[in-house]
C-alpha atoms as a PDB file:
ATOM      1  CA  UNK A   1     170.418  42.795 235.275  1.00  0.00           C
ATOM      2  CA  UNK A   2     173.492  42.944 234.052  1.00  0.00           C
ATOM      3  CA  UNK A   3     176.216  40.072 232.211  1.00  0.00           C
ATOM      4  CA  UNK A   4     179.700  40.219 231.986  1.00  0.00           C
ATOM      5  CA  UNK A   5     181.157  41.205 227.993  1.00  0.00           C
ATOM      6  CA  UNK A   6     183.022  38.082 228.392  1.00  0.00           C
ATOM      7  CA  UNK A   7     179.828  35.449 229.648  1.00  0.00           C
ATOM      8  CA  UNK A   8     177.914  37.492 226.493  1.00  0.00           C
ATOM      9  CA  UNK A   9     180.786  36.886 224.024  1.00  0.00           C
ATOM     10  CA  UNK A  10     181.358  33.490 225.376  1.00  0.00           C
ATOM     11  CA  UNK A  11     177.721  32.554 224.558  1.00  0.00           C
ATOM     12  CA  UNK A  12     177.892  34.145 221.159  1.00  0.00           C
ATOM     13  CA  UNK A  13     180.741  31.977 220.405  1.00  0.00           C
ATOM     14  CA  UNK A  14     178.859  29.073 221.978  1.00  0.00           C
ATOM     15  CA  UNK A  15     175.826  29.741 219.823  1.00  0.00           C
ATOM     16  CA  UNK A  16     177.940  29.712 216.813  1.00  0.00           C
ATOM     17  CA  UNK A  17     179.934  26.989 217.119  1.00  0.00           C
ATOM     18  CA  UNK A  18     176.438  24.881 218.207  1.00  0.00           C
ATOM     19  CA  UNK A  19     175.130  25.998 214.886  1.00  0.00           C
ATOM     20  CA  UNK A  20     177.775  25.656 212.657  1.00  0.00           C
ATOM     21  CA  UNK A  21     178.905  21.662 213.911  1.00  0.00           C
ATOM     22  CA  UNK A  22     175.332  20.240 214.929  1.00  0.00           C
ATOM     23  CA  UNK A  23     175.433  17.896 217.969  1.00  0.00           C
ATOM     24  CA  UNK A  24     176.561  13.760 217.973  1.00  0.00           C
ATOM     25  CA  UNK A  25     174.187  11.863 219.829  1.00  0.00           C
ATOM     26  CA  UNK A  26     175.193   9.331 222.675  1.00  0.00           C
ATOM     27  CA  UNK A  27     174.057   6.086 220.239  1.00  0.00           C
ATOM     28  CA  UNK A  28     176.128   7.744 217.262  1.00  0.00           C
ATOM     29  CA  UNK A  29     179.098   5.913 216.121  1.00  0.00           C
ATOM     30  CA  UNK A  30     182.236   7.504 215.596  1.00  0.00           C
ATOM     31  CA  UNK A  31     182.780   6.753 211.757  1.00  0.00           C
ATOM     32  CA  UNK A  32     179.243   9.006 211.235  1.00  0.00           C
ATOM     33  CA  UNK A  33     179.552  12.494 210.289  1.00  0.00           C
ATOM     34  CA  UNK A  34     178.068  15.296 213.039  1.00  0.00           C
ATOM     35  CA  UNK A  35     174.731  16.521 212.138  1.00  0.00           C
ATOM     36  CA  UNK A  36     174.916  19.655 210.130  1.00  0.00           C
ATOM     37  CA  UNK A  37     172.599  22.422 211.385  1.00  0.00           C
ATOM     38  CA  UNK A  38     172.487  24.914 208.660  1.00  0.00           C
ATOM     39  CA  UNK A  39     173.238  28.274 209.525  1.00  0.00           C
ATOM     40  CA  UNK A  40     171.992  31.861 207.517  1.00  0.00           C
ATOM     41  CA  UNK A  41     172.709  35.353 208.092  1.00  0.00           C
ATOM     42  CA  UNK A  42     170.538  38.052 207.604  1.00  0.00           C
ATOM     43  CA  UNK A  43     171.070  40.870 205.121  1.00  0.00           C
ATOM     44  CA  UNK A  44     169.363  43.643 204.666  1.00  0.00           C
ATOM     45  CA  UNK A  45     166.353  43.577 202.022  1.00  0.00           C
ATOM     46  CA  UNK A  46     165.378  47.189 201.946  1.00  0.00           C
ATOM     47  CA  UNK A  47     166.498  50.125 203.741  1.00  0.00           C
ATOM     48  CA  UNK A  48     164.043  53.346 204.322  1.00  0.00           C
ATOM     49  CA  UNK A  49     164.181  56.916 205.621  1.00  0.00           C
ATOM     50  CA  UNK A  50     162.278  58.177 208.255  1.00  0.00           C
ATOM     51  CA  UNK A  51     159.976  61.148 207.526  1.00  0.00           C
ATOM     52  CA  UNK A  52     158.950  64.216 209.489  1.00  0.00           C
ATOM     53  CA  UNK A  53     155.628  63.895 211.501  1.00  0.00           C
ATOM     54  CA  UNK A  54     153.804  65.451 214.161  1.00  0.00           C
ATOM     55  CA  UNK A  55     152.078  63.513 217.012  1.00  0.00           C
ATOM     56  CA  UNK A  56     149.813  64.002 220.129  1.00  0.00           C
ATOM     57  CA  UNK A  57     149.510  67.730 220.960  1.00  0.00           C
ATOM     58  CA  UNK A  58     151.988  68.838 218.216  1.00  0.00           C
ATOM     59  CA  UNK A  59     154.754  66.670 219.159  1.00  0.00           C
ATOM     60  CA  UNK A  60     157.451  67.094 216.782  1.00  0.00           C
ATOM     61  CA  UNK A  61     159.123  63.260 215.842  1.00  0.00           C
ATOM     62  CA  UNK A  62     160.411  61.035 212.724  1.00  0.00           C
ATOM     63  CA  UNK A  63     157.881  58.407 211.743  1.00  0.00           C
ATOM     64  CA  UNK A  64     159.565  55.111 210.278  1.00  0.00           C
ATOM     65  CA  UNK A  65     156.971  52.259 209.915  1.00  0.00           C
ATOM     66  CA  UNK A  66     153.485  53.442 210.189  1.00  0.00           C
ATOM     67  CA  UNK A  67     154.510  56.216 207.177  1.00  0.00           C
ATOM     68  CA  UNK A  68     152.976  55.754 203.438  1.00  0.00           C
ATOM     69  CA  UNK A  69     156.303  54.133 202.013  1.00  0.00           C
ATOM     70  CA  UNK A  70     156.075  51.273 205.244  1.00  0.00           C
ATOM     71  CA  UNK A  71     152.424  51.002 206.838  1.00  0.00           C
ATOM     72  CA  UNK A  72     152.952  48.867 208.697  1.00  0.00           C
ATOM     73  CA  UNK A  73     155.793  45.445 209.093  1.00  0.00           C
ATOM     74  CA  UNK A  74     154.011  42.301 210.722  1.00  0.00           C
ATOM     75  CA  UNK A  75     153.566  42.446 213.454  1.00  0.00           C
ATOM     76  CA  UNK A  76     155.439  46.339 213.894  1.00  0.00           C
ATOM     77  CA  UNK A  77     152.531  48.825 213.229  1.00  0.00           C
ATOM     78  CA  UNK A  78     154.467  51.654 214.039  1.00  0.00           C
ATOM     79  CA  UNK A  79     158.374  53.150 214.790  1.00  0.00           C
ATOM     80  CA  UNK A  80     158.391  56.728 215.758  1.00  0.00           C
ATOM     81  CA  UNK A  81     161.552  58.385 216.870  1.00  0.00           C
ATOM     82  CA  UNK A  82     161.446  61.282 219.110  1.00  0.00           C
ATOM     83  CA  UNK A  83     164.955  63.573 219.646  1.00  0.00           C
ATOM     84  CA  UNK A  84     164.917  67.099 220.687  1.00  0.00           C
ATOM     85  CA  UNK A  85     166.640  69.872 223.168  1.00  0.00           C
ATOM     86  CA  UNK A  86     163.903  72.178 222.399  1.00  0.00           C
ATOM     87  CA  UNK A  87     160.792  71.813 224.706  1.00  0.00           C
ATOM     88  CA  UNK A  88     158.483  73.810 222.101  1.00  0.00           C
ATOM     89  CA  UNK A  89     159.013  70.435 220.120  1.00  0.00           C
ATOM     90  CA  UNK A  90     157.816  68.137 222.787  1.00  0.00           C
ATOM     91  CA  UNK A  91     156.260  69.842 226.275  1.00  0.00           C
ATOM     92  CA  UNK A  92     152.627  69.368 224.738  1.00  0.00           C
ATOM     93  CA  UNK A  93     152.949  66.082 225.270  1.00  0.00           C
ATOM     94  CA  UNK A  94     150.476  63.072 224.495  1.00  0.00           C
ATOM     95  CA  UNK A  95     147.278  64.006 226.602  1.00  0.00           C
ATOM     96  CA  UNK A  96     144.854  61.431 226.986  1.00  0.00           C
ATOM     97  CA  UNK A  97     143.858  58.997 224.124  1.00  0.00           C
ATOM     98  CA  UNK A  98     142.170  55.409 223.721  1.00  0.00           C
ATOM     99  CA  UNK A  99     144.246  52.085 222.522  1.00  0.00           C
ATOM    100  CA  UNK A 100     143.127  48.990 221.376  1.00  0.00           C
ATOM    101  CA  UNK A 101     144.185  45.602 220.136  1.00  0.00           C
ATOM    102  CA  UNK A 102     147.760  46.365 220.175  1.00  0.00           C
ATOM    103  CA  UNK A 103     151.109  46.972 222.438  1.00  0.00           C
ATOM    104  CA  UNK A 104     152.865  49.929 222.859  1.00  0.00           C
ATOM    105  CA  UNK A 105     156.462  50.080 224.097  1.00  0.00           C
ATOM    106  CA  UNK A 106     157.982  53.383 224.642  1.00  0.00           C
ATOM    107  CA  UNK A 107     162.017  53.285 225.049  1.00  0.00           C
ATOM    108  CA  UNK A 108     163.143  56.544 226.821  1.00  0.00           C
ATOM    109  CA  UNK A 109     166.922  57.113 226.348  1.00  0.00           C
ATOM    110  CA  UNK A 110     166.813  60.706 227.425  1.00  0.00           C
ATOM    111  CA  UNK A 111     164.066  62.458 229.705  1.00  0.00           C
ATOM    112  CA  UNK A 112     161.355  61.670 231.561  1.00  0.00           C
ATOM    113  CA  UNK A 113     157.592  60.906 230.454  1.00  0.00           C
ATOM    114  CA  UNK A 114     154.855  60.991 232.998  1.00  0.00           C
ATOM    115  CA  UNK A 115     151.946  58.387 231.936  1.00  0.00           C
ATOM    116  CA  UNK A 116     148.402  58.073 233.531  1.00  0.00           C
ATOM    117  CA  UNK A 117     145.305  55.740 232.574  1.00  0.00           C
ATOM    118  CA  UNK A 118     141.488  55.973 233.260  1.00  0.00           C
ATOM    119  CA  UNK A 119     142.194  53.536 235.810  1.00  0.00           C
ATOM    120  CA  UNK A 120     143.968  55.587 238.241  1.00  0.00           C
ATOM    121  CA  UNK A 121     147.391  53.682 237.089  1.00  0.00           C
ATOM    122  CA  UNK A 122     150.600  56.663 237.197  1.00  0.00           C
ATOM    123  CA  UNK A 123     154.139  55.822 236.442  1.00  0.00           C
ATOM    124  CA  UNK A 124     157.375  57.245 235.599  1.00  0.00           C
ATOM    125  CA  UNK A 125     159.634  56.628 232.360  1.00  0.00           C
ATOM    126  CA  UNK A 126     162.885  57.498 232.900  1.00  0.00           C
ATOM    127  CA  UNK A 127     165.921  58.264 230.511  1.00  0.00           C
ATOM    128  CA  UNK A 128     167.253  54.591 230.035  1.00  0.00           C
ATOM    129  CA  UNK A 129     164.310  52.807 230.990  1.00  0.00           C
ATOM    130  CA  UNK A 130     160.945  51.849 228.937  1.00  0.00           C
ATOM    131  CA  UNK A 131     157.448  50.810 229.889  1.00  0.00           C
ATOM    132  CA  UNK A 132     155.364  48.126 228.005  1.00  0.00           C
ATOM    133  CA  UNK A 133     152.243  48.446 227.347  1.00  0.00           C
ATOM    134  CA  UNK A 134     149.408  45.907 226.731  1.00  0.00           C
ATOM    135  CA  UNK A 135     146.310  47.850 225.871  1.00  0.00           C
ATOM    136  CA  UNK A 136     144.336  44.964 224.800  1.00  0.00           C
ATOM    137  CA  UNK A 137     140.680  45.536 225.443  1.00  0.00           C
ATOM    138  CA  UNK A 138     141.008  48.935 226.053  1.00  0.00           C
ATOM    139  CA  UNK A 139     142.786  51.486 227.822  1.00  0.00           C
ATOM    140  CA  UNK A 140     142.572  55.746 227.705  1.00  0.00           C
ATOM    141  CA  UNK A 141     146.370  56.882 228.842  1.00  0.00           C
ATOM    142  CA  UNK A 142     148.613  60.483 228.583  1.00  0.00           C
ATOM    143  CA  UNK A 143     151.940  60.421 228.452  1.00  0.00           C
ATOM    144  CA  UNK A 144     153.392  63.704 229.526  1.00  0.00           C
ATOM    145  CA  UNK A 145     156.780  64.814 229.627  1.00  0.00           C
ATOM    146  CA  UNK A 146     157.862  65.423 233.157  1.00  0.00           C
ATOM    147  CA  UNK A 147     160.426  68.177 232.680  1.00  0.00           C
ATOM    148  CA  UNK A 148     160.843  71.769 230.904  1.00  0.00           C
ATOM    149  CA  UNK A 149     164.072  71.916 229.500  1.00  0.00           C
ATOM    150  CA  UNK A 150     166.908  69.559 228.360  1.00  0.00           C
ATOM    151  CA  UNK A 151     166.930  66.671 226.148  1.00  0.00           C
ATOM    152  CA  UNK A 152     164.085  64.467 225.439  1.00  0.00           C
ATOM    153  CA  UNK A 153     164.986  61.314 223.106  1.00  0.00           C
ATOM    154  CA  UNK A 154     163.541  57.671 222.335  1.00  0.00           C
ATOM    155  CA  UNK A 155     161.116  55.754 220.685  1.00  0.00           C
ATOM    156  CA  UNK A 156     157.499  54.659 220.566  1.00  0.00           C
ATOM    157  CA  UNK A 157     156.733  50.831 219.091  1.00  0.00           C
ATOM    158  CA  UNK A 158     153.411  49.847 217.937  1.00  0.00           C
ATOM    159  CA  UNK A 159     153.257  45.813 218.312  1.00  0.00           C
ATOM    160  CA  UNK A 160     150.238  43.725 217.047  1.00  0.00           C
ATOM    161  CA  UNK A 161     148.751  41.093 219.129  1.00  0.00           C
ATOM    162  CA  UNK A 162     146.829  38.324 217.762  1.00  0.00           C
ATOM    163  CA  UNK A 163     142.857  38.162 217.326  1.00  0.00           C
ATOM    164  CA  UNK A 164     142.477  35.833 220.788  1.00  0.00           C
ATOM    165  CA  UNK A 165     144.721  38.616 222.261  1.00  0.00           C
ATOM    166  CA  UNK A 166     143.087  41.806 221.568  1.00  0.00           C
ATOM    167  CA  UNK A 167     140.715  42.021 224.136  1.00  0.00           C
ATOM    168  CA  UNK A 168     142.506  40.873 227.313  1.00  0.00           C
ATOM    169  CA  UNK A 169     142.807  42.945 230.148  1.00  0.00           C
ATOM    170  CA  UNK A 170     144.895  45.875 230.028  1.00  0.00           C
ATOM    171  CA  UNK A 171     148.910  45.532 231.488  1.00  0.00           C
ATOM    172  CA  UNK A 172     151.862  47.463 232.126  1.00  0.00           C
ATOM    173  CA  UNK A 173     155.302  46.801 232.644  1.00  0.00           C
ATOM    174  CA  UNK A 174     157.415  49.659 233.975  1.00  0.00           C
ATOM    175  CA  UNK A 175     161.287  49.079 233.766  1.00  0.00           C
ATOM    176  CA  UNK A 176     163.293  51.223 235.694  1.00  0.00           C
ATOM    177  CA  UNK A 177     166.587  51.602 233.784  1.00  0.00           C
ATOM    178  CA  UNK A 178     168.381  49.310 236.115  1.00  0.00           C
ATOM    179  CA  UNK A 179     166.033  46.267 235.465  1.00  0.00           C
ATOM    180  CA  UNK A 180     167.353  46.243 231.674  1.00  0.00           C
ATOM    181  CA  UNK A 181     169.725  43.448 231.107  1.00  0.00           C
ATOM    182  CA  UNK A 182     173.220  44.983 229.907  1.00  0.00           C
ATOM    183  CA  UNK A 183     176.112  43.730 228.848  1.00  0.00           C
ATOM    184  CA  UNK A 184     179.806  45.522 228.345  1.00  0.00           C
ATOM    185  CA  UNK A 185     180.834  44.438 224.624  1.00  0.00           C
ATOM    186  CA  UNK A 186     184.387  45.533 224.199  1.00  0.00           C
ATOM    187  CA  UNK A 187     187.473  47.727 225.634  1.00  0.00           C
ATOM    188  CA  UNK A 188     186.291  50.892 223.700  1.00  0.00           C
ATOM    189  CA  UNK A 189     182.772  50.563 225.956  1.00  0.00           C
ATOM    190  CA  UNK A 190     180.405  49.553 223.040  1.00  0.00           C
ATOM    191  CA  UNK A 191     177.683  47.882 224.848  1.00  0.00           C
ATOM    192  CA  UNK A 192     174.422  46.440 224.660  1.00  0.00           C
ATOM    193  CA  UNK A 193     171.074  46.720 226.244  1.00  0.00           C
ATOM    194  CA  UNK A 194     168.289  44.285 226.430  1.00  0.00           C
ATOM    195  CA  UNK A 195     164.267  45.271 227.053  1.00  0.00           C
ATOM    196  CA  UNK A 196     162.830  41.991 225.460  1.00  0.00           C
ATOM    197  CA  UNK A 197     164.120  38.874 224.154  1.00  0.00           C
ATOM    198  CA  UNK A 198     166.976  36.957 225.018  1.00  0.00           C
ATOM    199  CA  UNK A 199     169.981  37.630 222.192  1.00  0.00           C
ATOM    200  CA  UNK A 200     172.948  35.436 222.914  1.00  0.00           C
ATOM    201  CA  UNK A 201     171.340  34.482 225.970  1.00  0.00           C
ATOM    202  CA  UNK A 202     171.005  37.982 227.553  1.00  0.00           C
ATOM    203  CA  UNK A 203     167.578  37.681 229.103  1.00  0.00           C
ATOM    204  CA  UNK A 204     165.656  40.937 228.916  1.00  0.00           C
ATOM    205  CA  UNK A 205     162.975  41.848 231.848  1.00  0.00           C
ATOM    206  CA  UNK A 206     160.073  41.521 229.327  1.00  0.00           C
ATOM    207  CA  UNK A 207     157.549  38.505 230.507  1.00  0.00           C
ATOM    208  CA  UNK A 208     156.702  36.682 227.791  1.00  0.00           C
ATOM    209  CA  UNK A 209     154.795  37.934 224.842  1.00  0.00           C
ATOM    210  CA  UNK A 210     152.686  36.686 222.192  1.00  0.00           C
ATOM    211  CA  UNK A 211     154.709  38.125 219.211  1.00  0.00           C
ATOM    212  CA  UNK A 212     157.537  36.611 221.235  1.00  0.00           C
ATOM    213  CA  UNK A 213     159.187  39.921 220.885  1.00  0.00           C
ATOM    214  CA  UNK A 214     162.985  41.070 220.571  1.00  0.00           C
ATOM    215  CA  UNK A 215     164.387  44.373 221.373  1.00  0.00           C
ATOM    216  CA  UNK A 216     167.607  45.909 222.180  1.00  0.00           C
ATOM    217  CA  UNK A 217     170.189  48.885 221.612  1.00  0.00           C
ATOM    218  CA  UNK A 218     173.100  48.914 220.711  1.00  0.00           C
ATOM    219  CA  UNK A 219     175.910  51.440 221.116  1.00  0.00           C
ATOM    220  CA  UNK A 220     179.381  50.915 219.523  1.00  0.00           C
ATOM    221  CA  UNK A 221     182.249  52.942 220.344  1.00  0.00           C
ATOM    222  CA  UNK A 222     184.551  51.461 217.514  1.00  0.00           C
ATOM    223  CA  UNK A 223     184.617  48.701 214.507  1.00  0.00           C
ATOM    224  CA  UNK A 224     185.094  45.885 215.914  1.00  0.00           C
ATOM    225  CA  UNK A 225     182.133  43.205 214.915  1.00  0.00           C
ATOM    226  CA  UNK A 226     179.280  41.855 216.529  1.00  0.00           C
ATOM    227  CA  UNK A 227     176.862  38.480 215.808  1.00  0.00           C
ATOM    228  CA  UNK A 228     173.872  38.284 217.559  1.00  0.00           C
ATOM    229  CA  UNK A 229     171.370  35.080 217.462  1.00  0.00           C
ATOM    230  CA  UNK A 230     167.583  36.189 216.544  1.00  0.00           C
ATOM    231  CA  UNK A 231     164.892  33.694 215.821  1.00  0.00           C
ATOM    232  CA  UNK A 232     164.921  32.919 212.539  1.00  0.00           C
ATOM    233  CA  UNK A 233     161.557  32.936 211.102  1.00  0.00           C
ATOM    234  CA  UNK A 234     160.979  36.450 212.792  1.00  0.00           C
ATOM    235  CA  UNK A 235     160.348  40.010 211.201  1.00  0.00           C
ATOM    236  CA  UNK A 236     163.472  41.972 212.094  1.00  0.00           C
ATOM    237  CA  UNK A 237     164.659  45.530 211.612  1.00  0.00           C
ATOM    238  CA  UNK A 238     167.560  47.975 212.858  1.00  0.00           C
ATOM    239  CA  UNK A 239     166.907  51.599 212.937  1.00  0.00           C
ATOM    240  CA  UNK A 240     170.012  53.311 212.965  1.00  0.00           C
ATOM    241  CA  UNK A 241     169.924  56.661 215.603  1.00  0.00           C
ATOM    242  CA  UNK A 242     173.459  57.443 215.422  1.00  0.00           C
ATOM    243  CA  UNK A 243     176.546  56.944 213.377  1.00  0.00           C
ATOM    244  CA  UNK A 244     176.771  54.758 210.358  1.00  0.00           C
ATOM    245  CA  UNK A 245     176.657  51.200 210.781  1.00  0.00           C
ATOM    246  CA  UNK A 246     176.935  48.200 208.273  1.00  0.00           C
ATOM    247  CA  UNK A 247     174.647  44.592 208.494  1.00  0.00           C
ATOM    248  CA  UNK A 248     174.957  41.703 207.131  1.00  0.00           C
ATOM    249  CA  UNK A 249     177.769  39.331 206.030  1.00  0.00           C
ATOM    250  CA  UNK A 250     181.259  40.005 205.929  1.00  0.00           C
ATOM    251  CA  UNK A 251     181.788  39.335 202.296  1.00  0.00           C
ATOM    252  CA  UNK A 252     178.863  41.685 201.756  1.00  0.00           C
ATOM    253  CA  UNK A 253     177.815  44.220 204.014  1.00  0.00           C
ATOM    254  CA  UNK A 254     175.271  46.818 203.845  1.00  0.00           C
ATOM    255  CA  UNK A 255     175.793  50.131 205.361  1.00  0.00           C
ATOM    256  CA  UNK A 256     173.035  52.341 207.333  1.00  0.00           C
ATOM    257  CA  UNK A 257     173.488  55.865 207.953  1.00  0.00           C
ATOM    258  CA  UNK A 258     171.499  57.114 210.730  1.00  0.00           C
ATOM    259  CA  UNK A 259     168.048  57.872 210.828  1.00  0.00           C
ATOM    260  CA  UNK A 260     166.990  55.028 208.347  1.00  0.00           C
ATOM    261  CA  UNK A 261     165.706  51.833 208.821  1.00  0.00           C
ATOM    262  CA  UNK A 262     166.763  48.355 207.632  1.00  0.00           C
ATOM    263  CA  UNK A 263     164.564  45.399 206.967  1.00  0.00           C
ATOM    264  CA  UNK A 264     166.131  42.142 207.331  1.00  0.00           C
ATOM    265  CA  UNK A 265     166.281  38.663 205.524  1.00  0.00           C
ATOM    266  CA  UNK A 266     165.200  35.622 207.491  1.00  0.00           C
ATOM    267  CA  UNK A 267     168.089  33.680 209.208  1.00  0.00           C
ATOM    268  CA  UNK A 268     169.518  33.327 212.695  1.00  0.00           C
ATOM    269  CA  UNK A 269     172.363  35.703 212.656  1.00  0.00           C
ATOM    270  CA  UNK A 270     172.473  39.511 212.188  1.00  0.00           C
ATOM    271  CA  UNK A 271     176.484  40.849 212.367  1.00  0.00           C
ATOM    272  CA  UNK A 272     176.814  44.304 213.542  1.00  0.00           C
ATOM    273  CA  UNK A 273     179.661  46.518 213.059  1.00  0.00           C
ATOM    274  CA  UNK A 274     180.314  50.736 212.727  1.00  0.00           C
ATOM    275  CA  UNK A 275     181.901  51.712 210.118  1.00  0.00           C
ATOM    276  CA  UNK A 276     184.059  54.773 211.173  1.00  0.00           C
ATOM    277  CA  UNK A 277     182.330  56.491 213.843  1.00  0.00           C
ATOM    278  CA  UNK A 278     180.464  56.295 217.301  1.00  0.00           C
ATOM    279  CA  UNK A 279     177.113  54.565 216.489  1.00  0.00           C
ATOM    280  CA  UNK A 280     173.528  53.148 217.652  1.00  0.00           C
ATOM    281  CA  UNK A 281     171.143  51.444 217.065  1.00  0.00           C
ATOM    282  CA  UNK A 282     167.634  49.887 218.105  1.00  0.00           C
ATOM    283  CA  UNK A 283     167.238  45.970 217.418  1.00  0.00           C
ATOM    284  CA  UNK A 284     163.580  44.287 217.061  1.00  0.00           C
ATOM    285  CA  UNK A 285     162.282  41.144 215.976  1.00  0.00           C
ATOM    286  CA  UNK A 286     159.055  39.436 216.377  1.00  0.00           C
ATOM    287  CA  UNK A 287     156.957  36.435 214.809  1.00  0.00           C
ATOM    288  CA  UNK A 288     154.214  37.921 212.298  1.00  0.00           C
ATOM    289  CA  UNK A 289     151.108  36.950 213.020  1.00  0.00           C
ATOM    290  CA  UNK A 290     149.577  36.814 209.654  1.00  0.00           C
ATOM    291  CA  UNK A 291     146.180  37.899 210.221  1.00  0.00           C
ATOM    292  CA  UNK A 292     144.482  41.127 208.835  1.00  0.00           C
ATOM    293  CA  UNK A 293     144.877  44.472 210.290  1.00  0.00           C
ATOM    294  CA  UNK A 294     142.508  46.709 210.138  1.00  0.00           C
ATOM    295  CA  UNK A 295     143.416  49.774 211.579  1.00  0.00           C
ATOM    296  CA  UNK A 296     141.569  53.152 212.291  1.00  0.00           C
ATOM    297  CA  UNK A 297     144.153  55.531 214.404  1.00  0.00           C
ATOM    298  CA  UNK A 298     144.561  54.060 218.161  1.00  0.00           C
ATOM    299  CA  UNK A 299     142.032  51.009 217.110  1.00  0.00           C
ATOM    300  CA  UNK A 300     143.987  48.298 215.476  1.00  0.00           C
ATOM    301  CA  UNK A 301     141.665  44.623 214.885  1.00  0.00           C
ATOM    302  CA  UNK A 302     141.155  41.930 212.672  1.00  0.00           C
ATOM    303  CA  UNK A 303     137.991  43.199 211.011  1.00  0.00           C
ATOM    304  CA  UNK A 304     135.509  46.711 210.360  1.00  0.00           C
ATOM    305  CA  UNK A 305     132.784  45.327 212.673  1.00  0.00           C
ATOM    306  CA  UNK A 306     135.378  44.991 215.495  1.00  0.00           C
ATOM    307  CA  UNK A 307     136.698  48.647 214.436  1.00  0.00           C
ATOM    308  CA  UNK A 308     133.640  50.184 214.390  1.00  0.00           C
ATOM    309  CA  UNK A 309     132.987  48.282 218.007  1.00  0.00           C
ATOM    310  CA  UNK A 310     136.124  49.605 219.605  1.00  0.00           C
ATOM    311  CA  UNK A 311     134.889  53.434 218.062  1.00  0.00           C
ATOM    312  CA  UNK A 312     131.318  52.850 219.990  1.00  0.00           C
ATOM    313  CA  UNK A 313     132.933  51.407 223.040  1.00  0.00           C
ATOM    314  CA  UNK A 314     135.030  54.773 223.450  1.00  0.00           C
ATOM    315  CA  UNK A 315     132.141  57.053 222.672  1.00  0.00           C
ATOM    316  CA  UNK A 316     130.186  55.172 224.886  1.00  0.00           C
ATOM    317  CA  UNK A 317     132.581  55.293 227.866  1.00  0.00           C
ATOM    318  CA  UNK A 318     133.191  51.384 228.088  1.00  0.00           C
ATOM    319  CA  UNK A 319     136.451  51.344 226.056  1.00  0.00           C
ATOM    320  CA  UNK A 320     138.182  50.294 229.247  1.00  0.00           C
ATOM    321  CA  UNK A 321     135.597  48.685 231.176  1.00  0.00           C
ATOM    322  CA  UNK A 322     135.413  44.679 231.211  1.00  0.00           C
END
């Protein structure tokens, strides 16, 4: 799935000039002003290191949200970043353990993860592909790297789903690194890659979600700018993996160094630009749902009855049954 930088810019400009002059109906006479659609851009509201962490069998990784300075970022329950060239850091693996209520979407840039459910269900997650993950009522899954040596790299996101969600049937959605929509951004090869979402009208492979989710990476070979449309009402962050690079407005931009988050403003535009060096980044937005969270580990619902349900359920074998 792939766009052309020029169709992608093209829409961006689109987008913006849509925003910025409104639209003059057919009836509308020619002495009446356009209608003014006001436009805001985000900034960034707080930025936040990652912290060291240990996960699964003694995976080694950098926890962003889900840590004591950012439990959790509605509807984001969890950012963990994985990066290492030394399998003693990562060849335990994630062996098998329960989910409920929630999403998870790992995004593999290097490697390759082997992952397996109580249902029989086996996939691969190659380097440049992710999987999505609905666990919703229930579902007991390893994820296992499926090499020895080299680099493994990416990221695990935790995404709420709403109370009338939690307990639908378990899905998957494995994307091959091809099925990512991707888009060329400028002569230096900065380019962008879509999982979810549709930024500037680049349509990422992701059916439809509740959260009505955006994600994407970005990976910018020099300084030249970028805007990119995000829903406006939507929780959005940018974790910076690599580089330096600065959001916001022109007149006042905030820089990132790599391995911290930023937390955006509301508004529809986010402007992206590296400062003085090779750079990426991961992109997500998503509507908050606004309902409690309760959460206890892999169990994430709305209240302690329904907590203390999903702990029986597991105990009792029926976690993933229904």
């Amino acid at each position: 799935m792939r766009t052309t930088r020029r169709q992608f810019l093209l829409d961006s400009m689109l987008a913006t000039v849509a925003l910025a002059a409104g639209c003059r109906s057919g009836t509308e006479s020619a002495s009446q002003a356009p209608a003014y659609i006001p436009t805001s851009d985000r900034t960034v509201l707080q930025t936040l290191a990652g912290v060291p962490a240990t996960d699964g069998a003694g995976v080694r990784l950098t926890r962003v949200i889900g840590q004591s300075a950012l439990r959790n970022l509605d509807p984001f329950l969890m950012l963990d970043r994985f990066h290492s060239d030394d399998p003693n850091a990562y060849i335990a693996g994630f062996p098998s353990h329960p989910h409920r209520g929630f999403e998870t979407v790992t995004v593999m840039l290097d490697g390759h993860m082997r992952h397996r459910d109580s249902r029989g269900n086996s996939g691969l997650i190659r380097g440049g592909g992710s999987q999505w993950m609905t666990a919703g009522r229930g579902i007991i899954h390893s994820e296992m790297p499926e090499q020895v040596q080299g680099l493994m790299s990416g990221f695990q996101l935790w995404l709420n789903l709403p109370a009338k969600e939690k307990m639908c049937p378990a899905a998957y959605q494995d994307l091959g690194p091809e099925q990512l929509a991707e888009s060329t951004l400028s002569s230096a090869g900065s380019r962008v890659r879509v999982i979810a979402g549709r930024p500037n009208g680049l349509a990422g492979p992701v059916r439809e979600r509740p959260t009505q989710p955006v994600l994407f990476s970005l990976t910018l070979e020099d300084d030249q700018p970028f805007e990119l449309e995000l829903p406006e009402g939507h929780t959005s962050f940018a974790f910076v993996y690599g580089g330096e690079v600065s959001f916001g407005p022109e007149a006042k931009p905030k820089p990132v160094r790599a391995g911290h988050l930023a937390i955006f403003s509301p508004g529809k535009r986010l402007r992206v630009r590296a400062t003085n060096q090779r750079s990426a980044v991961l992109v997500a937005a998503a509507k908050p749902l606004r309902e409690p969270i309760i959460q206890r580990g892999p169990f994430v619902m709305n209240t302690e009855a329904e907590i203390h349900q999903a702990i029986q359920d597991y105990r009792s074998g029926v976690l993933d049954k229904g």
